[in-house]
Protein backbone atom coordinates (compact mmCIF):
# COMPACT_ATOMS: atom_id res chain seq x y z
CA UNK A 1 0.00 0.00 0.00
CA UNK A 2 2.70 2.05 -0.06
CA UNK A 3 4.28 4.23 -2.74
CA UNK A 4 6.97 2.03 -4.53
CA UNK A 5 10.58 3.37 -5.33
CA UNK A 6 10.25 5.03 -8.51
CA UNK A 7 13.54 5.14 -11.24
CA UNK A 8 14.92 8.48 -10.86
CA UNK A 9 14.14 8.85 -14.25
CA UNK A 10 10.65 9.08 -13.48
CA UNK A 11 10.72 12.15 -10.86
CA UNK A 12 10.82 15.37 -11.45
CA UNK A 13 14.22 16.05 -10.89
CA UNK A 14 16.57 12.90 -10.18
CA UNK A 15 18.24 14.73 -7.23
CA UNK A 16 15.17 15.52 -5.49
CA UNK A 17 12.35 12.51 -4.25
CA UNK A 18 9.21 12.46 -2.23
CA UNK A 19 9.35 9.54 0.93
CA UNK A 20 6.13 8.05 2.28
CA UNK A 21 6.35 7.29 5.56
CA UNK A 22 2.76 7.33 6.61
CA UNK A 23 -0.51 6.13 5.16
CA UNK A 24 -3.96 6.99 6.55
CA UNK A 25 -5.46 9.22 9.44
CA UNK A 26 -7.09 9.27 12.91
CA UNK A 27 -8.27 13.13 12.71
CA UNK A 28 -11.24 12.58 11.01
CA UNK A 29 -11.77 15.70 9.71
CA UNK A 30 -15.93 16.33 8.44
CA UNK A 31 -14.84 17.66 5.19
CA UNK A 32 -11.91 14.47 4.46
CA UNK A 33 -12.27 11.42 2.72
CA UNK A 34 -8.43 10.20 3.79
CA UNK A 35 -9.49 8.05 6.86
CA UNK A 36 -12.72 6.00 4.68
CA UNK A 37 -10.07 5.70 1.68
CA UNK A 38 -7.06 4.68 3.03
CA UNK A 39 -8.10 3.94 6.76
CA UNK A 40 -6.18 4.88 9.46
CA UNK A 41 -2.93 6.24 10.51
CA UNK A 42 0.04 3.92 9.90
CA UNK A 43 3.47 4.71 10.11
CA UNK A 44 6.24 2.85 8.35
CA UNK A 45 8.76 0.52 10.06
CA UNK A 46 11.59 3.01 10.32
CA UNK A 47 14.23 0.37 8.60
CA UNK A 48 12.66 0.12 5.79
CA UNK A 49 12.14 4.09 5.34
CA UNK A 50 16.08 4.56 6.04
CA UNK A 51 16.58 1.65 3.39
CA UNK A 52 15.14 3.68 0.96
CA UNK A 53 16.94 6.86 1.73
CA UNK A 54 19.75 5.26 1.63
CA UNK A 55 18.49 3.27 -1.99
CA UNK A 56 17.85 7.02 -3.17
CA UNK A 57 21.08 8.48 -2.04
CA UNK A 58 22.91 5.84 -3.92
CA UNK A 59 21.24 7.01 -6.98
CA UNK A 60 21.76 10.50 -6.76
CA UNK A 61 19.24 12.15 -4.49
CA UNK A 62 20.29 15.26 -2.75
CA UNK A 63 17.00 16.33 -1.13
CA UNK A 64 13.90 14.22 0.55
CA UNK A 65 10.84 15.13 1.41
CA UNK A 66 9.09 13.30 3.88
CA UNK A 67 5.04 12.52 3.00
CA UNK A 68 2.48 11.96 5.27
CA UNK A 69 -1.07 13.06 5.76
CA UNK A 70 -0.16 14.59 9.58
CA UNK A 71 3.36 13.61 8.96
CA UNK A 72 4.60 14.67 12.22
CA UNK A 73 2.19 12.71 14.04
CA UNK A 74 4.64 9.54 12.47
CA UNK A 75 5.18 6.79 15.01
CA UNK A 76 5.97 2.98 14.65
CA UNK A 77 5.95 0.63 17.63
CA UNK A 78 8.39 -2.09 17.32
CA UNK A 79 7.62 -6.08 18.57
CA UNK A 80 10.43 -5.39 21.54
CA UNK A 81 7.98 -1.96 22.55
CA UNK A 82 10.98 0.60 21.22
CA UNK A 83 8.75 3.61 19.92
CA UNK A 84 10.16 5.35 16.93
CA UNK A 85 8.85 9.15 16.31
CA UNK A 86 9.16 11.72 13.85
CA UNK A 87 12.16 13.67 16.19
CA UNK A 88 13.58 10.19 16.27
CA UNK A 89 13.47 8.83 12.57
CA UNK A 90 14.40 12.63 11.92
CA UNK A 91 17.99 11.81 13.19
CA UNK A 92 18.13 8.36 11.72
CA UNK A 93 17.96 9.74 7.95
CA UNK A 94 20.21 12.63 8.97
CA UNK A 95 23.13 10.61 8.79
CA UNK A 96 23.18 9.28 5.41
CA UNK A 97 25.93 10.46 3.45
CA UNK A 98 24.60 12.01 0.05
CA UNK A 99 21.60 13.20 1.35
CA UNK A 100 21.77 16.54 2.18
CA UNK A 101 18.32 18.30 2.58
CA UNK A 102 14.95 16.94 4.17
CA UNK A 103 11.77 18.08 4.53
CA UNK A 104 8.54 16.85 5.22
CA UNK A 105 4.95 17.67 4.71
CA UNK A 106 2.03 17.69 5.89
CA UNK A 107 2.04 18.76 9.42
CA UNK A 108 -0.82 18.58 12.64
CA UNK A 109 -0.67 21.67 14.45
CA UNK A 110 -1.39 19.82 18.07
CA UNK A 111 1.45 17.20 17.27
CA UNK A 112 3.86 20.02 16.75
CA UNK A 113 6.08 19.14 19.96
CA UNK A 114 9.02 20.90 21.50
CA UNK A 115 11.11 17.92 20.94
CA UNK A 116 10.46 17.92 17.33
CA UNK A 117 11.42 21.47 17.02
CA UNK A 118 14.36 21.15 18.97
CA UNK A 119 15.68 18.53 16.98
CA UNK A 120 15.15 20.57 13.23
CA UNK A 121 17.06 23.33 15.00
CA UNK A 122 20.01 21.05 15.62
CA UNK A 123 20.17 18.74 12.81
CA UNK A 124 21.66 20.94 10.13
CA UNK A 125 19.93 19.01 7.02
CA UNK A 126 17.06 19.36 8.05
CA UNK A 127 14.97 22.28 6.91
CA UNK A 128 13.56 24.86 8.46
CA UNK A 129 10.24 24.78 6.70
CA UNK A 130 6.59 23.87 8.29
CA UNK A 131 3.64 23.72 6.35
CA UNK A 132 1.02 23.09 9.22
CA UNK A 133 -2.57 23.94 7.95
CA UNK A 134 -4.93 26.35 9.84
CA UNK A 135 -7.99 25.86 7.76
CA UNK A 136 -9.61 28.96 9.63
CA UNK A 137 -9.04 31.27 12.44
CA UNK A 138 -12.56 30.98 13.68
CA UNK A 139 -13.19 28.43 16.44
CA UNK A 140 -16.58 28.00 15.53
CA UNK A 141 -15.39 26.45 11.87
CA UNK A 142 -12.74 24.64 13.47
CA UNK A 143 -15.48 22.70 15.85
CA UNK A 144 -17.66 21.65 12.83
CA UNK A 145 -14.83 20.87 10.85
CA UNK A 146 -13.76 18.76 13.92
CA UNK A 147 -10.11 19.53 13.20
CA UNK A 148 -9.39 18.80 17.12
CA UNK A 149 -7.80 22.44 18.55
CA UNK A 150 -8.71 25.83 18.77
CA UNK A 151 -7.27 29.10 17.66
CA UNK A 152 -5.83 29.61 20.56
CA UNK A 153 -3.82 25.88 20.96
CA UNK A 154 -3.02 26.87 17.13
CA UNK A 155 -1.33 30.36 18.06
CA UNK A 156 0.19 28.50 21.25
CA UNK A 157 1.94 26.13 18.63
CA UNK A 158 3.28 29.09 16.76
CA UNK A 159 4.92 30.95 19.50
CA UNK A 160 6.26 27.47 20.08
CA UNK A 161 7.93 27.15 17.11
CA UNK A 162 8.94 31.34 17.03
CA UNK A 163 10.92 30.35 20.23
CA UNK A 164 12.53 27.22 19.58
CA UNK A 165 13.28 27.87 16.04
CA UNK A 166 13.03 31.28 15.02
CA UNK A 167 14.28 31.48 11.87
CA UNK A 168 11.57 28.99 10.41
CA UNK A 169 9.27 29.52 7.72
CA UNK A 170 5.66 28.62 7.82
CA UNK A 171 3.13 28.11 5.80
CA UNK A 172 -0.37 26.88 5.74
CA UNK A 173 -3.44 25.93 4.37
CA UNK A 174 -7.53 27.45 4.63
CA UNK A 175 -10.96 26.68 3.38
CA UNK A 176 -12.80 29.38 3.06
CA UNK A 177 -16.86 29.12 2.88
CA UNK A 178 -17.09 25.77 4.99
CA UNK A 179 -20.82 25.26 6.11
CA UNK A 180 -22.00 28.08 8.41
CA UNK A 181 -19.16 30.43 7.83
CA UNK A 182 -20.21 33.60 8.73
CA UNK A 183 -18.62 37.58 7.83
CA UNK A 184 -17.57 36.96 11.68
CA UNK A 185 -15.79 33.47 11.17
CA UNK A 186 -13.88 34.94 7.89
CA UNK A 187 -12.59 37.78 8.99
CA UNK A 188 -10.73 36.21 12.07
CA UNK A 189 -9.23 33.80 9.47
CA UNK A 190 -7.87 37.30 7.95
CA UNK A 191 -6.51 38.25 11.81
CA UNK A 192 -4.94 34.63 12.07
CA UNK A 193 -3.16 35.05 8.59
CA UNK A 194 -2.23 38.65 9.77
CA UNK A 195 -0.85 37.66 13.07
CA UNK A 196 1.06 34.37 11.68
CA UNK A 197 2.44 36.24 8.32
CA UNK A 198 2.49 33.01 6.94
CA UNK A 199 5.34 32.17 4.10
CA UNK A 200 2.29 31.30 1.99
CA UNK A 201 -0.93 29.99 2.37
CA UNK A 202 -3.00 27.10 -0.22
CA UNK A 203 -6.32 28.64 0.34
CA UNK A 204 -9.08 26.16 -0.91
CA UNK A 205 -13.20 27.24 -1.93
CA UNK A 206 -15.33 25.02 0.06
CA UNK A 207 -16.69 21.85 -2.20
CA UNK A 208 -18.43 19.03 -0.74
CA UNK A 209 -17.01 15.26 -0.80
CA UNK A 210 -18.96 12.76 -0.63
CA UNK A 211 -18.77 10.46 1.97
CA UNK A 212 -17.48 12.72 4.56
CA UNK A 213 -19.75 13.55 7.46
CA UNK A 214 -19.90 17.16 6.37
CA UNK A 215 -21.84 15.99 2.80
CA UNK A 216 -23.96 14.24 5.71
CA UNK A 217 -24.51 16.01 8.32
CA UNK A 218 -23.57 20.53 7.47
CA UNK A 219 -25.44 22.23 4.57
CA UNK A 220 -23.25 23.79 2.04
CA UNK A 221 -24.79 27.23 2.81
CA UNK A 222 -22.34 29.65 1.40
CA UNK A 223 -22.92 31.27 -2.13
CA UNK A 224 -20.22 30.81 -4.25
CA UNK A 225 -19.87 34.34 -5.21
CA UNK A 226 -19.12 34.52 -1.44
CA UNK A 227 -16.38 31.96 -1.57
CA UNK A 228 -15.16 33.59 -4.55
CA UNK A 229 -15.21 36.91 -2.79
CA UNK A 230 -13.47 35.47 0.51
CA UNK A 231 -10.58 33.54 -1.34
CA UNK A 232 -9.84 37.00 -3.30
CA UNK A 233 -9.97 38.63 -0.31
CA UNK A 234 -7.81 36.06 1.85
CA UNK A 235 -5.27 35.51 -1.24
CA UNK A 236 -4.58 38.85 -1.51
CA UNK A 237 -3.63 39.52 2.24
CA UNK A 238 -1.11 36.27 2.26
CA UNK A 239 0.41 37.82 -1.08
CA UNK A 240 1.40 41.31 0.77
CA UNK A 241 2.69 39.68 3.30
CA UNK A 242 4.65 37.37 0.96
CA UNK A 243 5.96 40.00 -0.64
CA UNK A 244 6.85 42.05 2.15
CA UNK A 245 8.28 39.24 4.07
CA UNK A 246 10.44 38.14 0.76
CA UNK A 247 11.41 41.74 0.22
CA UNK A 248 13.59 41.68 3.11
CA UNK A 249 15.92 39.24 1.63
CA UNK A 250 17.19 42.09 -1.08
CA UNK A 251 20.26 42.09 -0.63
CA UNK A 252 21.10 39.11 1.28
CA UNK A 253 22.60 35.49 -0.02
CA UNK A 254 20.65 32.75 0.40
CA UNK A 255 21.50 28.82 -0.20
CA UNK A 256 19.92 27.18 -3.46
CA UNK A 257 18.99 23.95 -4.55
CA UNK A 258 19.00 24.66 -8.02
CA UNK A 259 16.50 22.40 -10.10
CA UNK A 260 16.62 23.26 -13.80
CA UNK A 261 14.88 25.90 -16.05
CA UNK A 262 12.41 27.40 -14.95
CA UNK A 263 9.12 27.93 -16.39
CA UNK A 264 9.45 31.21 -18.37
CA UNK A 265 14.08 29.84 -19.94
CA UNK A 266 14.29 29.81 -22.82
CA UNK A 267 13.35 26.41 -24.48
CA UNK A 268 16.60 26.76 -26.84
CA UNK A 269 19.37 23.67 -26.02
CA UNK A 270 21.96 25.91 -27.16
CA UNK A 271 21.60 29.04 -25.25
CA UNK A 272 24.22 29.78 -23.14
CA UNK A 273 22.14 31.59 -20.17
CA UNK A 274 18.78 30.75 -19.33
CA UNK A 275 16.78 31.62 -16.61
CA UNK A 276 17.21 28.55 -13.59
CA UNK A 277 15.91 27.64 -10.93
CA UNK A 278 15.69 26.31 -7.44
CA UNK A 279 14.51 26.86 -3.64
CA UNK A 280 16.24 27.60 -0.40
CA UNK A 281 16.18 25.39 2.81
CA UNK A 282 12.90 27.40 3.87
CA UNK A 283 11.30 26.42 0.35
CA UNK A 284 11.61 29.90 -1.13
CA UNK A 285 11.36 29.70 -4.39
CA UNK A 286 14.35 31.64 -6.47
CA UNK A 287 15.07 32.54 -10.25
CA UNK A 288 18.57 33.18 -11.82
CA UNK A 289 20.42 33.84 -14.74
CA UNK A 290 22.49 30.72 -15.20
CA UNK A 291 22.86 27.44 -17.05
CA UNK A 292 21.28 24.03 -17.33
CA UNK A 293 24.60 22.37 -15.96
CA UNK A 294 23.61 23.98 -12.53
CA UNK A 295 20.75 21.74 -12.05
CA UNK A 296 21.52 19.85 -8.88
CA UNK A 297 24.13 22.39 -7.21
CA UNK A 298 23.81 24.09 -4.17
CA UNK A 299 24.10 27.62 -4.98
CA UNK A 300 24.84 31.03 -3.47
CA UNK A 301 22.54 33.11 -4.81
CA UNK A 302 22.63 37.37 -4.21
CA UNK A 303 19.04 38.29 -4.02
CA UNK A 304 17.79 41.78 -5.92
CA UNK A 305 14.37 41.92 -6.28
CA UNK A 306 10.95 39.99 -4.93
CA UNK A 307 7.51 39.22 -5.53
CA UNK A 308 5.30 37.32 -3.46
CA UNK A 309 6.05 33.93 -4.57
CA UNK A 310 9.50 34.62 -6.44
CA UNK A 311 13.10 35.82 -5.09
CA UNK A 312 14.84 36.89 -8.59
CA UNK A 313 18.49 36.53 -7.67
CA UNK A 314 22.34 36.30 -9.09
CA UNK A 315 25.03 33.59 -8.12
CA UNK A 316 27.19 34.90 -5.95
CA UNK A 317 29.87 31.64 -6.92
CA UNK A 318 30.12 28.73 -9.22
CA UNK A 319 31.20 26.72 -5.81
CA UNK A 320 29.39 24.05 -4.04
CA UNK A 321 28.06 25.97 -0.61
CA UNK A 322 28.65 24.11 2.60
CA UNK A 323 25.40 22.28 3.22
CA UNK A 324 23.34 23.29 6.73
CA UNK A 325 25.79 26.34 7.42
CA UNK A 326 23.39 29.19 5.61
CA UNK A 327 19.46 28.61 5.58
């Protein structure tokens, strides 16, 4: 049931690979079909998930990302009653030589421990990036969407993770027009985004699943102009922030994994600069003027300008960058 090593010629990049180490879910969220599909939370035997680190490594992989559906909630219970966690399996994959970047996605705000935290800020590969979805900042939304905390237990993990490891980014995700969601409810989402100044935010228009107990049991009751209006609205508040946030970096060098072209190079083989690209440790992402034999450096790159989604930089040197020392 779980995903099988693919070829590195397969992926999107063959020094970069996604990890399952989780399948399923115990939150039972109202508006989620993950625990009826794929039933509940189950975390890989640890061996078998450094195995295939190390199986990656050997071909090539710089950078992992970690998959799971509350990823840090990960947990496996051996036969002899050892308990592996995510802090724990965390420092297991840190050690293999040739991997030099992990991440991991998707987090659960009330499983965001100290200890975790602690052990990102002291294991140098590991990046500084959490994406740990709000969904809403109203605690009214929150109870029918049964997502298990409040605002409040939400904000205390923040200021958890803005003392332990400052220099983190986050980001999250929201649905916006969930059943019953009133002026009120969306406009403390707006104050949660405001007060969090998130790295970015996937902000989602209500829809209803069938099968979940929301299709059930809550009447999808907002217009859709409405959701229209409040994802606008919501989008465009994470995107000043986003760029404001990114426009302090002018002028600073940052650490790049680069990953090839981007989007807008120049589809011509033989052009000798085309526009590249690649992301720093807190999953920034960041365009250059460079060449395709980049792809799969670590880069210094001397950022000039910003938008909210982009850092548009220059290489500051053609040299590998010590891994860990600059995020």
């Amino acid at each position: 049931t779980f995903d099988p090593l693919r070829d590195p010629t397969m992926r999107p990049t063959p020094f970069q690979a996604y990890l399952r180490i989780q399948i399923g879910c115990d939150k039972f969220c109202t508006y989620c079909v993950v625990p009826n599909t794929r039933g509940p939370e189950q975390g890989r035997h640890p061996d078998q998930i450094v195995s295939e680190a190390r199986t990656l490594a050997d071909q090539g992989c710089l950078e992992i990302t970690l998959l799971g559906q509350t990823v840090n909630s990960y947990k496996f219970k051996a036969d002899d009653g050892t308990v592996t966690d995510m802090a724990a399996l965390l420092q297991r994959l840190h050690v293999i030589d040739g991997i030099e970047r992990i991440k991991f996605v998707t987090n659960y705000p009330k499983d965001m421990t100290e200890r975790l935290l602690e052990t990102i800020r002291d294991l140098p590969k590991v990046s500084p990036y959490l994406h740990v979805p709000a969904q809403s900042g109203s605690d009214a939304v929150l109870k029918r969407m049964k997502r298990g905390y409040t605002v409040a237990d939400y904000m205390e993990m923040f200021e958890r993770i803005e003392r332990v490891l400052p220099e983190a980014a986050v980001s999250s995700d929201f649905i916006v027009g969930f059943s019953g969601e009133t002026d009120q409810d969306f406009q403390q989402t707006i104050e949660l985004v405001k007060r969090c100044r998130f790295k970015n935010s996937f902000i989602f228009q209500y829809s209803v699943r069938p099968g979940t107990k929301a299709a059930e049991n809550l009447p999808d009751d907002i217009p859709r102009e409405v959701k229209v209006q409040r994802n606008n609205e919501l989008l465009a508040v994470q995107d000043a922030i986003a760029k404001e946030d990114n426009s302090k970096l002018i002028g600073q060098n940052v650490e790049v994994l680069v990953e090839g072209p981007s989007k807008k190079a120049t589809r011509d083989l033989e052009a000798h600069v085309v526009q590249m690209t690649g992301r720093t440790p807190c999953d920034r992402i960041v365009v250059f003027d460079g060449n395709r034999r980049q792809a799969g450096q670590f880069l210094k790159i001397q950022i000039d300008d910003a938008s909210s989604h982009t850092l548009i930089g220059r290489v500051q040197t053609v040299e590998l960058v010590s891994i860990g020392l600059s995020r």
